[in-house]
Protein backbone atom coordinates (compact mmCIF):
# COMPACT_ATOMS: atom_id res chain seq x y z
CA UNK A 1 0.00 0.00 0.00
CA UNK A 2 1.63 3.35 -0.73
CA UNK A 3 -0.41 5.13 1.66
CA UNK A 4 1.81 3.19 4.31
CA UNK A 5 5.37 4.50 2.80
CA UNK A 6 5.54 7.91 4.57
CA UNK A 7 9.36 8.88 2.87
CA UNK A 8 7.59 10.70 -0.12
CA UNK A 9 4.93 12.72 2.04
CA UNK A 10 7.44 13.81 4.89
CA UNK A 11 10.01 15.17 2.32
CA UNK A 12 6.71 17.03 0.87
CA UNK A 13 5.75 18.01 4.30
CA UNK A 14 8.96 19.82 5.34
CA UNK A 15 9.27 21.25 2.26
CA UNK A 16 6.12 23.10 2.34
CA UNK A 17 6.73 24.15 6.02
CA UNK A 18 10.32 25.25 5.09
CA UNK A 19 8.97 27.49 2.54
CA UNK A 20 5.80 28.94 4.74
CA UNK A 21 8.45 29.78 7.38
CA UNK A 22 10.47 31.65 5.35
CA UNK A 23 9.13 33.30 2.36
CA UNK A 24 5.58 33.88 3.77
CA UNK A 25 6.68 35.71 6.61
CA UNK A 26 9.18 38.22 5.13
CA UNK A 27 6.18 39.08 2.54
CA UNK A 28 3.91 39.34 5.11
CA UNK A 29 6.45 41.53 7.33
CA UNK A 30 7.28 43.69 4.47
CA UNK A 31 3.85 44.51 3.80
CA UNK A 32 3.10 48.56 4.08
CA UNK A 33 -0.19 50.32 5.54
CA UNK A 34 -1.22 53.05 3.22
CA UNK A 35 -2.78 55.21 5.90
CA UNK A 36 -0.70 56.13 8.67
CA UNK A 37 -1.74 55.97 12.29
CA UNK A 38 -1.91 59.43 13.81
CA UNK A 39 -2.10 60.10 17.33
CA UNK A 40 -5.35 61.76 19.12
CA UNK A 41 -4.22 65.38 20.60
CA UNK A 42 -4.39 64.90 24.22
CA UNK A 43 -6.10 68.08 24.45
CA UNK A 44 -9.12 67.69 26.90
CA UNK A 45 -11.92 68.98 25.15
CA UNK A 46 -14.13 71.55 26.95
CA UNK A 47 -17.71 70.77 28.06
CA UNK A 48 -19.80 73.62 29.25
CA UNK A 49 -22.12 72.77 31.72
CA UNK A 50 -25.72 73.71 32.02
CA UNK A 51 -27.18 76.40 33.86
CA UNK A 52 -31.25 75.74 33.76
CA UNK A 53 -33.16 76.67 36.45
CA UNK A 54 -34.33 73.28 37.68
CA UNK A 55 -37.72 75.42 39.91
């Protein structure tokens, strides 16, 4: 049965994981967001509080 001989299927097996750990990553790594993250002011903003007579 040549389901049973596992010398073909390893090789095949690290192969594959050989080349997911190393070309996969530096692509994904060297990927590049088009928007840049800005930072919120940490200006508190003002809130004005209401003066209703409540009688």
């Amino acid at each position: 049965m040549p389901q049973l001989n596992p010398a073909p299927w390893f090789a095949i097996l690290i192969f594959s994981w050989l080349i997911f750990l190393t070309v996969i990553p530096s692509k994904v790594l060297s990927h590049t967001f088009t928007n840049e993250i800005t930072t919120i002011s940490a200006e508190k903003l003002k809130s004005d509080t209401w003066n209703w007579p409540w009688h």
